[in-house]
Protein backbone atom coordinates (compact mmCIF):
# COMPACT_ATOMS: atom_id res chain seq x y z
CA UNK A 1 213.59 -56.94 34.32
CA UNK A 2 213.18 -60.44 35.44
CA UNK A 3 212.38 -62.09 38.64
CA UNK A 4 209.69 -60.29 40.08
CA UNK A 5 209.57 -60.74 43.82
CA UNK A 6 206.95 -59.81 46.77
CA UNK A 7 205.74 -56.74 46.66
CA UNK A 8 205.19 -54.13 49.46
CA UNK A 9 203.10 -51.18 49.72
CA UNK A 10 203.80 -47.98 50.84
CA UNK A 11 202.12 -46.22 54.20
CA UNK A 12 200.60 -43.39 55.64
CA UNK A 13 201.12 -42.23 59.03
CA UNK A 14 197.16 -41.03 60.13
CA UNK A 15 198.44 -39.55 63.27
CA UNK A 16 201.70 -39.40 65.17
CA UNK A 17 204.35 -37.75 62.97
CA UNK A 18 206.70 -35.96 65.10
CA UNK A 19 205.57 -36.61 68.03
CA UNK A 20 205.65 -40.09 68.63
CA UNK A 21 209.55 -39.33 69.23
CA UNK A 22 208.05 -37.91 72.45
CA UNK A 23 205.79 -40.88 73.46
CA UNK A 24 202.08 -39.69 71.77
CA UNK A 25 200.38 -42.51 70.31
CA UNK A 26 200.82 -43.27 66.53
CA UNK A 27 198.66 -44.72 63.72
CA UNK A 28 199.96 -45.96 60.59
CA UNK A 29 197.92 -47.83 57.93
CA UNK A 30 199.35 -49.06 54.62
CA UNK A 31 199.06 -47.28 51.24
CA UNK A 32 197.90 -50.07 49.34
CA UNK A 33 198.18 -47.62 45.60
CA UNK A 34 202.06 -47.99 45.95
CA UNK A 35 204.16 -50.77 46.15
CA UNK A 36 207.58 -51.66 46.02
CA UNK A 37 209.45 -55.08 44.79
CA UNK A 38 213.00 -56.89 43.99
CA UNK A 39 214.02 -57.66 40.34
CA UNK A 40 216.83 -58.94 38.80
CA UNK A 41 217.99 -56.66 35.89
CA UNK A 42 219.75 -59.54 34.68
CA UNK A 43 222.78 -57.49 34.00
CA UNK A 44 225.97 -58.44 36.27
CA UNK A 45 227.36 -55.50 38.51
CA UNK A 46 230.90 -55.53 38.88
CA UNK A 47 231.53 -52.24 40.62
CA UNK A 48 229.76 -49.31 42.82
CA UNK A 49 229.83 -46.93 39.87
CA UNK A 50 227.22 -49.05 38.43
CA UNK A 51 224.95 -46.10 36.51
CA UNK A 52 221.39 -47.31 37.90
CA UNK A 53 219.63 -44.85 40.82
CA UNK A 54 218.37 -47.66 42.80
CA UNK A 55 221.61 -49.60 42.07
CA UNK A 56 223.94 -46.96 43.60
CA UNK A 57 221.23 -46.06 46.49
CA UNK A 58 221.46 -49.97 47.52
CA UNK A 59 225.17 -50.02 47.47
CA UNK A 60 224.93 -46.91 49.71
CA UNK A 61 222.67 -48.72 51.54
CA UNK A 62 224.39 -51.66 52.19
CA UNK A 63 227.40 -49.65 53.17
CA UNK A 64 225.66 -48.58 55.77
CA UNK A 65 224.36 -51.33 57.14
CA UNK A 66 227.67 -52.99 57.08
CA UNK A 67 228.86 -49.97 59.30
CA UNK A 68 226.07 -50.77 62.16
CA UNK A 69 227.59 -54.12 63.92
CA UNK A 70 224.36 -55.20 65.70
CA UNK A 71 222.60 -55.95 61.87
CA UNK A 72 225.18 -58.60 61.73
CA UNK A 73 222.77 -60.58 64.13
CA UNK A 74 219.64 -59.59 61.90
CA UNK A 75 220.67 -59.76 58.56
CA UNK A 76 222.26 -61.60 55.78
CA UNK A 77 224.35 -59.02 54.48
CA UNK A 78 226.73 -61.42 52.54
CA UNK A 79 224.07 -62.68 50.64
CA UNK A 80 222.71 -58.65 50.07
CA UNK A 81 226.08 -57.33 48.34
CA UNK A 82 226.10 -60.95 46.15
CA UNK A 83 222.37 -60.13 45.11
CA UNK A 84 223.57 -56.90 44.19
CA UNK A 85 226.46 -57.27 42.47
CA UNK A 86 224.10 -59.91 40.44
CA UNK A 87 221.80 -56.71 39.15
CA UNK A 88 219.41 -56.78 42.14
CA UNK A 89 216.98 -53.97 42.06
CA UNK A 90 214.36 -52.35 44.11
CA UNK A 91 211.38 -51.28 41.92
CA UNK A 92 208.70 -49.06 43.13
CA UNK A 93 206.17 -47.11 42.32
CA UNK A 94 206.14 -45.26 45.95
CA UNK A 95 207.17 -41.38 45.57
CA UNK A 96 210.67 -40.72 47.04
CA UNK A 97 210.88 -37.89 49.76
CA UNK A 98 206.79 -37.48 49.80
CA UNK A 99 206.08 -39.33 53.23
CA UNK A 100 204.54 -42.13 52.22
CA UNK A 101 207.39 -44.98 52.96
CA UNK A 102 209.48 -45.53 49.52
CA UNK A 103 211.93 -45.91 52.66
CA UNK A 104 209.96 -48.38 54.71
CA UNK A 105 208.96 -50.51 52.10
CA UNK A 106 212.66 -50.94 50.93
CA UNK A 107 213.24 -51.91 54.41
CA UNK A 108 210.74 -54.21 54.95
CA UNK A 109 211.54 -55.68 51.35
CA UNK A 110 215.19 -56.39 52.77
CA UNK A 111 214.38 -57.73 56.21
CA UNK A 112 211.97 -59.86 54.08
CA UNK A 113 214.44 -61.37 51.98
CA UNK A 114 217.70 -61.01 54.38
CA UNK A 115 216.33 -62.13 58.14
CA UNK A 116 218.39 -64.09 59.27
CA UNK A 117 215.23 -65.83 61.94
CA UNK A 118 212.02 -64.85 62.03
CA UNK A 119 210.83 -62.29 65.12
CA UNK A 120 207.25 -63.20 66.29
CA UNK A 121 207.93 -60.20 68.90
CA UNK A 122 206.97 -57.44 67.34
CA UNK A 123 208.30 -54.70 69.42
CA UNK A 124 211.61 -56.34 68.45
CA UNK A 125 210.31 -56.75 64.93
CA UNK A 126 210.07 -52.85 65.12
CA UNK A 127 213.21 -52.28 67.19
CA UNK A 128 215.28 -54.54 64.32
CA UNK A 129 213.23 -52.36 61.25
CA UNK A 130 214.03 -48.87 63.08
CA UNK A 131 217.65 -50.00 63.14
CA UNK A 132 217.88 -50.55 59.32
CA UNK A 133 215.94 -47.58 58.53
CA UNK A 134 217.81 -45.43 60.68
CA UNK A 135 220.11 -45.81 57.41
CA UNK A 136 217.81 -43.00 55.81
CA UNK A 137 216.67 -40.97 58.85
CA UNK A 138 219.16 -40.76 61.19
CA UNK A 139 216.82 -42.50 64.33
CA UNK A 140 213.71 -44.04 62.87
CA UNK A 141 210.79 -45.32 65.21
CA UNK A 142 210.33 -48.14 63.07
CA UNK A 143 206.63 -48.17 62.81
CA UNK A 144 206.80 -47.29 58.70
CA UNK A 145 208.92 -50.78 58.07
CA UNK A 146 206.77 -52.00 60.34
CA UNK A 147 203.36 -51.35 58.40
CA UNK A 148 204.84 -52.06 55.13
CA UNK A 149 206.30 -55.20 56.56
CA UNK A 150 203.32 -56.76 58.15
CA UNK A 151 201.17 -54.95 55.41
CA UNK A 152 198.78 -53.70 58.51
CA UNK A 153 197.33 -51.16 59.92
CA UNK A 154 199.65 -50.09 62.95
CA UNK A 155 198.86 -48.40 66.16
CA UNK A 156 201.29 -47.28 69.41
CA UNK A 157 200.02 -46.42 72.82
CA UNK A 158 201.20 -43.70 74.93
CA UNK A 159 203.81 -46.06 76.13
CA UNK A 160 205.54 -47.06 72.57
CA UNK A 161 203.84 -50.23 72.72
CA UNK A 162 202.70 -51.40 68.87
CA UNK A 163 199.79 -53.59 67.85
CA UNK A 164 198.22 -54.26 64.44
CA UNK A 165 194.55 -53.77 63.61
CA UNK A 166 192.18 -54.77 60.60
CA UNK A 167 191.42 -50.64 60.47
CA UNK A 168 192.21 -50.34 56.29
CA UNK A 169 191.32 -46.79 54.69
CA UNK A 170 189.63 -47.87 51.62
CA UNK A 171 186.64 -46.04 49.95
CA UNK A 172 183.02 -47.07 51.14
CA UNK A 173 179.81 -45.69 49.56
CA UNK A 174 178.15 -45.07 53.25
CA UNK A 175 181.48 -44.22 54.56
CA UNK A 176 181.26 -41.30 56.80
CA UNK A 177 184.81 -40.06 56.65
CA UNK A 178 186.81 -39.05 53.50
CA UNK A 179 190.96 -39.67 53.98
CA UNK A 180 192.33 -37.68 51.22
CA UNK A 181 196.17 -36.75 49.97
CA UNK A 182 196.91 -33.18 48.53
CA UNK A 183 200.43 -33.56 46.11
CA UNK A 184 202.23 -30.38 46.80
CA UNK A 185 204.35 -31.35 44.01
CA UNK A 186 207.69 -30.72 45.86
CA UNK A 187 210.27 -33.34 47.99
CA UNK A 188 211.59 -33.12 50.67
CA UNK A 189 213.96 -34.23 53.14
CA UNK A 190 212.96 -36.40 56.23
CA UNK A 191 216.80 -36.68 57.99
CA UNK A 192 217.35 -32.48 57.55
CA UNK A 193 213.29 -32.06 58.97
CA UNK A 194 213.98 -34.32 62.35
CA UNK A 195 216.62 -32.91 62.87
CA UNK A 196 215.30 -29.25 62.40
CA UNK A 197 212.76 -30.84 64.97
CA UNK A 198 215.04 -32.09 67.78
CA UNK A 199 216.66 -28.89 67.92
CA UNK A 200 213.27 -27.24 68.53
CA UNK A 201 212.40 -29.68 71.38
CA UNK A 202 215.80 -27.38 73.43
CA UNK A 203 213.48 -24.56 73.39
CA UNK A 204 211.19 -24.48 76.58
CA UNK A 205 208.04 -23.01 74.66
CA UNK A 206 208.25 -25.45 71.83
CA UNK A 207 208.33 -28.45 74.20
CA UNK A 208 205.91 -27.07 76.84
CA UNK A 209 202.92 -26.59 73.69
CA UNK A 210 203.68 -29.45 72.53
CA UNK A 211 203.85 -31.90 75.60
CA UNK A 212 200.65 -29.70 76.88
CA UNK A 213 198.36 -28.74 73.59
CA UNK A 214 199.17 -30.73 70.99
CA UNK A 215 200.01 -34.55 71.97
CA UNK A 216 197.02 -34.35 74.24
CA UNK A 217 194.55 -33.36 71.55
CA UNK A 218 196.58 -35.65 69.32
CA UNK A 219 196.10 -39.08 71.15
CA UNK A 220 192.63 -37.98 71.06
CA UNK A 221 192.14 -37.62 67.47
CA UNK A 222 193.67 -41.12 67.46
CA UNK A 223 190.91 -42.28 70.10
CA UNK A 224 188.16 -40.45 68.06
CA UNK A 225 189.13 -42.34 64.51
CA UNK A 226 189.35 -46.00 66.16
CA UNK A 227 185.82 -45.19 67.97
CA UNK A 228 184.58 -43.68 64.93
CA UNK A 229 183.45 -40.51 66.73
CA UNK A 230 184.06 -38.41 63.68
CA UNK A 231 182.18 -35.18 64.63
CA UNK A 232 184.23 -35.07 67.39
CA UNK A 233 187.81 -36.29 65.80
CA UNK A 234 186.84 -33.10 62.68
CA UNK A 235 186.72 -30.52 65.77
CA UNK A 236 189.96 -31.64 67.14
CA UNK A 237 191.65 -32.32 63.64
CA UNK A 238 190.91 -28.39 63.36
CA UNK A 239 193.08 -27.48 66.58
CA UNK A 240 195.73 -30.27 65.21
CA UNK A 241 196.17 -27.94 62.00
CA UNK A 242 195.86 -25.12 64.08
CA UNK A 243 198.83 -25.85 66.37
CA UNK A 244 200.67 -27.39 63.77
CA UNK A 245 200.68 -24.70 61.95
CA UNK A 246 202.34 -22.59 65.23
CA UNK A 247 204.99 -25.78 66.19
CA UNK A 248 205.78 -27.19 62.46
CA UNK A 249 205.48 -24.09 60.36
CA UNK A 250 209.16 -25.26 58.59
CA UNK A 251 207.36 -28.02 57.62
CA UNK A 252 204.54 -26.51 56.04
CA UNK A 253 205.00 -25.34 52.55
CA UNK A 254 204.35 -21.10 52.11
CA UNK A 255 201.81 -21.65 49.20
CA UNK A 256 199.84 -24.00 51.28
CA UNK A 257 199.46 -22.70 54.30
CA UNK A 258 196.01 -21.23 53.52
CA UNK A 259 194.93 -24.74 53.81
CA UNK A 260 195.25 -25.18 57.64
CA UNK A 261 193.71 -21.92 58.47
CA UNK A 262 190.25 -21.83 59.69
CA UNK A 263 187.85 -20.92 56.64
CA UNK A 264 184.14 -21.75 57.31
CA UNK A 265 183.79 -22.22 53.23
CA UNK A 266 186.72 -25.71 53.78
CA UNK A 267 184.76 -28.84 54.35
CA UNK A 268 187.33 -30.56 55.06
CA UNK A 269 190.75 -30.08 57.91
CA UNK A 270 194.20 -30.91 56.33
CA UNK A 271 197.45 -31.87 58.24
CA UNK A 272 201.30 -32.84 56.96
CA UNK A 273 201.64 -36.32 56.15
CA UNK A 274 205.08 -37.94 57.21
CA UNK A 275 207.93 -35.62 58.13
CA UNK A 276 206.10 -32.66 55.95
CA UNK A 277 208.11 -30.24 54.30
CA UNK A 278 206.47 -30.85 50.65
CA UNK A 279 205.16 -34.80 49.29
CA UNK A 280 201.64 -35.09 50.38
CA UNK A 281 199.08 -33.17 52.64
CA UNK A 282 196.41 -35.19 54.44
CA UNK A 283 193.22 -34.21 54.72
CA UNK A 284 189.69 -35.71 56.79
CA UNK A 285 186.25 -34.57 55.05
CA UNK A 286 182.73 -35.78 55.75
CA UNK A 287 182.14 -34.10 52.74
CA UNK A 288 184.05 -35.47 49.97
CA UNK A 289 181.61 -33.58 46.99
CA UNK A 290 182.42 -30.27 48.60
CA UNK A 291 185.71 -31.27 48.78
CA UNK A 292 186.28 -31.99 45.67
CA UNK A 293 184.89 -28.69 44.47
CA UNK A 294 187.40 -26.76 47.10
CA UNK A 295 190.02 -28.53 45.59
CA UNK A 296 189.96 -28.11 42.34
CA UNK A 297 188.38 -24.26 42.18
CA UNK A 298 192.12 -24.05 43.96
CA UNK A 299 194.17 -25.83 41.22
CA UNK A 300 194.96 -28.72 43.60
CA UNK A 301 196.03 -32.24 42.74
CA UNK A 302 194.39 -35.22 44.98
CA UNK A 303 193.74 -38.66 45.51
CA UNK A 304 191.02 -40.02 47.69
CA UNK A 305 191.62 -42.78 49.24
């Protein structure tokens, strides 16, 4: 490979997943262990059929994105197929299907290289990512692009208005929150998962718990980790596993369910991480010894942050 080109990390959505399609705030901060990048294979592609994973998921891509008529406006997609038909590459390190933005970092890696002007708005900066990564979700919010793209920490207010922050999860010795990721060791799919979602939000019950329970107590946790109120964000991080084990049980893989049960011997509360359904776990501790000892005297593979 030649031709190395800027690199973009991958994210993790805090808080938000879901429910930000129904206006709760969001927080997204990079996931700066990842990354992402162009290369040149310096091998000319003459056709689709051109035997390379991320060579045949680009042409898919760009198929797509020819298809959508208002990313004609946004991006250079002349200049995309050439690239690609010239061995152009995505290589990354981010997990596919794990929730942790080996889509958004593509994304932002092509609006990067393809913009056709630069946006200083950046609710339209979102609005134009969510468009191209609707390519791999089916209707994005485009706050994933959006953190890989900016390569900061992201947060949306109850009314779906974004603004960056300096807030980076990185490990401090007097820290007094742990952000850990569990590896469930199984993909899965974020289109098949909203969709399973959307359909849920037609049933009265679904929609009235979570419009009344759980975005409430979620856009608190949100205000309790930017205020640094920890006691109090660990007490409602317990009824966020609680109730999302009742409204995203699908979700929720069977053999790790005993995770977001209440167990006074768990130092720690653990939600899903992205659209769920395998990839990562995320879990809170103000204990991360403890933690540590839970998690392996239970055979589990993690990565502190």
């Amino acid at each position: 490979m030649i031709s190395k080109g800027k690199s973009f990390h991958g994210k993790i959505m805090l808080f938000g997943e879901y429910s930000i399609i129904c206006g709760s705030g969001a927080l997204v901060v990079p996931f700066k262990k990842v990354s992402g990048n162009w290369v040149f294979s310096g091998k000319e592609i003459n056709d689709t059929n051109y035997n390379h994973k991320s060579g045949n998921q680009l042409f898919s891509f760009l198929q797509y994105l020819k298809s959508t008529p208002a990313l004609s406006t946004i991006l250079d997609l002349q200049s995309f197929e050439k690239d690609l038909h010239n061995g152009l590459l995505f290589q990354s390190s981010i997990p596919q299907q794990y929730g942790v933005g080996s889509s958004g970092a593509l994304v932002a890696a092509t609006y990067d290289r393809y913009k056709m002007q630069d946006e200083t708005d950046i609710t339209r900066l979102k609005q134009n990512l969510a468009l191209i990564e609707s390519a791999f979700h089916g209707n994005s919010s485009g706050i994933d692009p959006l953190c890989c793209y900016l390569n900061k920490a992201i947060v949306i207010d109850q009314n779906g208005i974004p603004a960056t922050l300096k807030l980076l999860i990185e490990p401090s010795a007097d820290s007094q929150l742990s952000v850990f990721l569990i590896d469930t060791q199984l993909s899965s799919s974020t289109g098949y998962l909203v969709s399973h979602f959307r359909t849920m939000l037609h049933q009265y019950s679904f929609f009235k718990k979570l419009s009344q329970s759980y975005i409430p107590t979620l856009n608190l946790v949100i205000n309790d980790f930017l205020n640094q109120r920890y006691d109090l964000l660990m007490d409602h991080l317990s009824e966020i596993s609680t109730l999302q084990t009742d409204l995203f049980s699908k979700m929720i893989p069977d053999s790790y369910k005993f995770l977001f049960q209440k167990d006074s011997t768990k130092p720690f509360e653990v939600k899903i991480c992205g659209s769920g359904g395998g990839g990562y776990l995320l879990g809170f501790t103000q204990s991360p010894e403890e933690t540590k000892n839970f998690l392996n005297k239970n055979n589990l593979d993690f990565i502190f942050l």
